[in-house]
N, C-alpha and C. Protein backbone atom coordinates (compact mmCIF):
# COMPACT_ATOMS: atom_id res chain seq x y z
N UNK A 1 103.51 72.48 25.75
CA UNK A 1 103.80 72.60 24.34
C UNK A 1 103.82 71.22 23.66
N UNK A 2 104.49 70.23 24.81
CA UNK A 2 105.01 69.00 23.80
C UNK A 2 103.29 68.30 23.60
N UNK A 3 102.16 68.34 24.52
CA UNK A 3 100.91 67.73 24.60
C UNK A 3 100.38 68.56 23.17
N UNK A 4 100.17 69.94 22.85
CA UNK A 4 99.80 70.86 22.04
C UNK A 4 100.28 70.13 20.61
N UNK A 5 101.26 69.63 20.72
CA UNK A 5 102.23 69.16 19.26
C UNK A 5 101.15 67.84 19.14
N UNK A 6 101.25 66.94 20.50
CA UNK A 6 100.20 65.59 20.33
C UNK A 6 99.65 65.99 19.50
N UNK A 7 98.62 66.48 20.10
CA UNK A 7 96.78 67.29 19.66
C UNK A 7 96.96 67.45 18.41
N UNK A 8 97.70 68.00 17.89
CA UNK A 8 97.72 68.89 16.42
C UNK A 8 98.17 67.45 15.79
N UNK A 9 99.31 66.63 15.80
CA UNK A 9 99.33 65.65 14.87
C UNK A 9 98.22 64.40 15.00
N UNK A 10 97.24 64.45 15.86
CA UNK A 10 96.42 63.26 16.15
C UNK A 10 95.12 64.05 15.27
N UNK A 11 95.54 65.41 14.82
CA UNK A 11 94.03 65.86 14.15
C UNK A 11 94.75 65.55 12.77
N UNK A 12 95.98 66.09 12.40
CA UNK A 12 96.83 65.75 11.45
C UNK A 12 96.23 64.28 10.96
N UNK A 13 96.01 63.48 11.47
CA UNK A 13 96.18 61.96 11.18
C UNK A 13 94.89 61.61 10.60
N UNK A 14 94.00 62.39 11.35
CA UNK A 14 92.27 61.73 10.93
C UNK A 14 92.03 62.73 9.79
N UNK A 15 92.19 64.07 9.64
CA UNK A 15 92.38 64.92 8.18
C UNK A 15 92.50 64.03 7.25
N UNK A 16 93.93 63.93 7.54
CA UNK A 16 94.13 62.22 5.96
C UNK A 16 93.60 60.94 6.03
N UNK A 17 93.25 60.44 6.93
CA UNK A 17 92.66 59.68 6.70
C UNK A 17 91.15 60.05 5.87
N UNK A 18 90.75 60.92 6.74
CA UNK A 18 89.61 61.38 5.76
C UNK A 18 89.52 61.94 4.42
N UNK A 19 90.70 62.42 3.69
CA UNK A 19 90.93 62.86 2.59
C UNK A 19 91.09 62.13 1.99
N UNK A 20 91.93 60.80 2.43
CA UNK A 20 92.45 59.50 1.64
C UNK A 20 91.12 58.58 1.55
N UNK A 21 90.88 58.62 2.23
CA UNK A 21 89.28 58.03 2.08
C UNK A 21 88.26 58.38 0.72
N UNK A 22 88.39 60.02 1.02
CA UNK A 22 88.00 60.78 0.07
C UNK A 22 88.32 60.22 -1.50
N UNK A 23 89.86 60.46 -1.17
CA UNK A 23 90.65 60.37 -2.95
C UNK A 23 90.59 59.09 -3.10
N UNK A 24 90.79 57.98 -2.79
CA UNK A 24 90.16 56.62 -3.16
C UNK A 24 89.15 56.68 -3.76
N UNK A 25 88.03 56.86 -3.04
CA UNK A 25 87.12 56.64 -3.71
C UNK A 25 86.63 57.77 -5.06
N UNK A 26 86.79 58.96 -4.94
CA UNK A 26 87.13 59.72 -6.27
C UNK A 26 88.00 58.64 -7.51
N UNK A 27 89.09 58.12 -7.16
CA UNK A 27 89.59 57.33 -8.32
C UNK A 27 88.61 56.17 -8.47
N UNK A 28 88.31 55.78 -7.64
CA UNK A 28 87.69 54.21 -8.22
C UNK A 28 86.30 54.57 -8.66
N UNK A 29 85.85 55.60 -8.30
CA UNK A 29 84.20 55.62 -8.94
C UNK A 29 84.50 56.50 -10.84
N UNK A 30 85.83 57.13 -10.75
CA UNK A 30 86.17 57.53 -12.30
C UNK A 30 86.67 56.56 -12.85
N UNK A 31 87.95 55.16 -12.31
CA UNK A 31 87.34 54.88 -13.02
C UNK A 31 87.06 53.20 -13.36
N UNK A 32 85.84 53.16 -12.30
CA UNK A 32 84.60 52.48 -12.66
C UNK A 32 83.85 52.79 -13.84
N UNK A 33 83.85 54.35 -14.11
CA UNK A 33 82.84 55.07 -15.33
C UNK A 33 83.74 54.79 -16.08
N UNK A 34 84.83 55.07 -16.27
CA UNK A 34 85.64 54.78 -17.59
C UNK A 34 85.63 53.16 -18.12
N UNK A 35 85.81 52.19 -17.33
CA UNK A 35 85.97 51.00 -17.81
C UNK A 35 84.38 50.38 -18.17
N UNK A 36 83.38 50.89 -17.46
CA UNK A 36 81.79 50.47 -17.58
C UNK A 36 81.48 49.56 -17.47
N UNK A 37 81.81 48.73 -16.27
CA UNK A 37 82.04 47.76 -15.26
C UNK A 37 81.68 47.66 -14.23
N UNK A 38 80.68 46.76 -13.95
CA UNK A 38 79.65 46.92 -12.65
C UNK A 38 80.99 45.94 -11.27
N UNK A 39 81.72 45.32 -12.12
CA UNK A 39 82.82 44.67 -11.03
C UNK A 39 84.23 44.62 -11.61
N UNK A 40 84.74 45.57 -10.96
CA UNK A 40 86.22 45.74 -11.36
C UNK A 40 87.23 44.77 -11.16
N UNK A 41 88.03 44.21 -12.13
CA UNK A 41 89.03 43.31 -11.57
C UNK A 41 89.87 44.34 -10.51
N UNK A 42 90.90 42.86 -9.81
CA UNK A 42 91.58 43.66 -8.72
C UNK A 42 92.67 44.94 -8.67
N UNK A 43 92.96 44.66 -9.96
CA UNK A 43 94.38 45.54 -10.28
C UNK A 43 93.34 47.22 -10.16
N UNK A 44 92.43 47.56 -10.25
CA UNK A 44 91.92 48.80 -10.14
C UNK A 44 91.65 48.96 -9.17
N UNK A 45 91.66 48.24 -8.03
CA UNK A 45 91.44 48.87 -6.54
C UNK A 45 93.09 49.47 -6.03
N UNK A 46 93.63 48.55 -6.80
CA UNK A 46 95.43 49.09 -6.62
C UNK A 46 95.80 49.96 -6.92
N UNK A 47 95.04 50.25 -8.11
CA UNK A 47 95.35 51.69 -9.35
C UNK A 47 94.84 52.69 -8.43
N UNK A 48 93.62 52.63 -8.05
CA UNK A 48 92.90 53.81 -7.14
C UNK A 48 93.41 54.05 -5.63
N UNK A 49 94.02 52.85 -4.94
CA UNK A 49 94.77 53.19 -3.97
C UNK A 49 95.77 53.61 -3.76
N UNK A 50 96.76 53.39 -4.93
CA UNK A 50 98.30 54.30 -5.35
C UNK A 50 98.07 55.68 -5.85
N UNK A 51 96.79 55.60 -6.76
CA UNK A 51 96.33 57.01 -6.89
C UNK A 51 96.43 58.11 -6.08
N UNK A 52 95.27 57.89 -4.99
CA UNK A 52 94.44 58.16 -3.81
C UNK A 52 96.15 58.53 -2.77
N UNK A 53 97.14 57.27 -2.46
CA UNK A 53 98.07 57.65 -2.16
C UNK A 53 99.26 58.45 -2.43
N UNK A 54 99.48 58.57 -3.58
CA UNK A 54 100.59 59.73 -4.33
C UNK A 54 100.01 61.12 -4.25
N UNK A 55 98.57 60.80 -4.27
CA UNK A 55 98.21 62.91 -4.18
C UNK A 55 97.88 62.81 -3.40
N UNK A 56 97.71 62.29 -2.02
CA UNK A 56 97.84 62.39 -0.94
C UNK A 56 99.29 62.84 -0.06
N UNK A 57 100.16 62.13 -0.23
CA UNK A 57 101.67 62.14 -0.06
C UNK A 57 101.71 63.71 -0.50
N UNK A 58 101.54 63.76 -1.78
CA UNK A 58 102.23 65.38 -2.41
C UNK A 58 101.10 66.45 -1.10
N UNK A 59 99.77 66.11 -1.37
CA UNK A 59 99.04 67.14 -0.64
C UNK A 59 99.62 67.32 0.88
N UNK A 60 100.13 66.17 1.81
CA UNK A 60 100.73 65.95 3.16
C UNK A 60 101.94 67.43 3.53
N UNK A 61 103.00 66.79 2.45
CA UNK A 61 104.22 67.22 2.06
C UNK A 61 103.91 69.16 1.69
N UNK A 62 102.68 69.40 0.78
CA UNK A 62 102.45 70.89 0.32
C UNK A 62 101.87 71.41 1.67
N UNK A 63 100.89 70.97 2.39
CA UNK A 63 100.23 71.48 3.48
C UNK A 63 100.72 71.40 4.78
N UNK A 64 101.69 70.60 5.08
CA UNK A 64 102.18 70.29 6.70
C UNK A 64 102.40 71.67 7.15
N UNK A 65 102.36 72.52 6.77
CA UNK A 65 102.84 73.56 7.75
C UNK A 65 101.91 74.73 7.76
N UNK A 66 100.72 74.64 7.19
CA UNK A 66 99.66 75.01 7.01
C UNK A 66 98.86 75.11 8.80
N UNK A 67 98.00 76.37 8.98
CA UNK A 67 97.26 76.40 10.21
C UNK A 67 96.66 75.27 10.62
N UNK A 68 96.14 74.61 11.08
CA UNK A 68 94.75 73.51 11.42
C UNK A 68 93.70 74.24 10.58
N UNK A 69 93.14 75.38 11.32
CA UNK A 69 92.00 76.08 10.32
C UNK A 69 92.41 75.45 8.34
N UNK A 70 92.56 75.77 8.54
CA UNK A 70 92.84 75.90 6.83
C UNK A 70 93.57 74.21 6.38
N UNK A 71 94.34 73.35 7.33
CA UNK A 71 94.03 72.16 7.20
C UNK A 71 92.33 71.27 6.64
N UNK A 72 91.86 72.12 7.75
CA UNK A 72 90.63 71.24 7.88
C UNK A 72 89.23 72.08 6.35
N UNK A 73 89.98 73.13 6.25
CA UNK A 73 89.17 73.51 4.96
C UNK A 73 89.52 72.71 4.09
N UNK A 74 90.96 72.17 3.75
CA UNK A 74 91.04 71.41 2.87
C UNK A 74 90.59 70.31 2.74
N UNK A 75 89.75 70.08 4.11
CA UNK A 75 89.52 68.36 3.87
C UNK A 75 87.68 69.00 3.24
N UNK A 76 87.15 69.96 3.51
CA UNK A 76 86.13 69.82 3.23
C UNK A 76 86.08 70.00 1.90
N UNK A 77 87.44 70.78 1.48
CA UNK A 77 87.23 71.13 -0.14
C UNK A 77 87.50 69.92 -0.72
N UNK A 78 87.70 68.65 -0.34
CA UNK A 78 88.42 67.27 -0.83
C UNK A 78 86.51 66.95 -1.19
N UNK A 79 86.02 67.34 0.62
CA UNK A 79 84.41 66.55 0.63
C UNK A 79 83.67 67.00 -0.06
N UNK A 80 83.72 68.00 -0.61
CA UNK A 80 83.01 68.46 -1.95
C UNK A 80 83.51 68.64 -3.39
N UNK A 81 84.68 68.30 -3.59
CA UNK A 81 84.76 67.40 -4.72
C UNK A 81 84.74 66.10 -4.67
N UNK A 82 84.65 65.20 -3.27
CA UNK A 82 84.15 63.62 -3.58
C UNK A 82 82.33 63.53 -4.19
N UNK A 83 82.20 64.52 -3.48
CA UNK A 83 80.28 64.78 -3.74
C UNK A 83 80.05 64.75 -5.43
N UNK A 84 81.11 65.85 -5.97
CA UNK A 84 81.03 66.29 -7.42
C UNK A 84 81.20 65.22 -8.22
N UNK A 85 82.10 64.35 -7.86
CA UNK A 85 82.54 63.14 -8.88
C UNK A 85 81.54 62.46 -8.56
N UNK A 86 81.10 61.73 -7.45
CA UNK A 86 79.90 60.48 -7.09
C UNK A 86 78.55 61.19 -7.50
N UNK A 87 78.49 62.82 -7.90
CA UNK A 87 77.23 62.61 -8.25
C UNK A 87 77.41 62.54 -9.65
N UNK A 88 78.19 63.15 -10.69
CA UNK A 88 78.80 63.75 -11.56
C UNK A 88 79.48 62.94 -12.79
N UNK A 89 79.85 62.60 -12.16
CA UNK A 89 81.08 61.43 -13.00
C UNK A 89 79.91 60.66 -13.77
N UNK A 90 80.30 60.27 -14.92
CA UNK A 90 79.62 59.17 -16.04
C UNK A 90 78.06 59.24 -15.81
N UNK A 91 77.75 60.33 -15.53
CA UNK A 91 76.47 61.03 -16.18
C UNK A 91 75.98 61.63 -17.22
């Protein structure tokens, strides 16, 4: 059981990472389009990483007790709205 708990939080871990990955870059490519700025000063990589981290945190906190199955749907539903914004956004 206690190895089973491992497993499940070591998939736990790369989910968010991959989601956070995700939501980063969703904030910084919106807004890159908003400011219309081929080089962002630094304070917007901060903005997009506190972003990226607070709805991350809330999403952690709403889903922890959620199946794996349906964990891992959520990361794809993250990967297809990163798709939507990077193709989408300030078009």
């Amino acid at each position: 059981m206690e190895q089973a708990k491992k497993e499940e939080l070591q998939q736990d871990l790369w989910r968010f990472i991959i989601i956070g990955s995700f939501l980063y870059s969703m904030f910084y490519t919106t807004l890159e389009n908003i400011v219309a700025s081929d080089r962002l000063p630094f304070r917007y990589f901060v903005i997009a990483g506190v972003a990226a981290f607070v709805v991350e945190a809330v999403l952690y906190f709403w889903i922890r007790s959620w199946p794996g199955r349906w964990k891992t749907a959520m990361v794809w539903l993250t990967g297809v709205l990163w798709v939507g914004v990077c193709l989408f956004v300030g078009r």
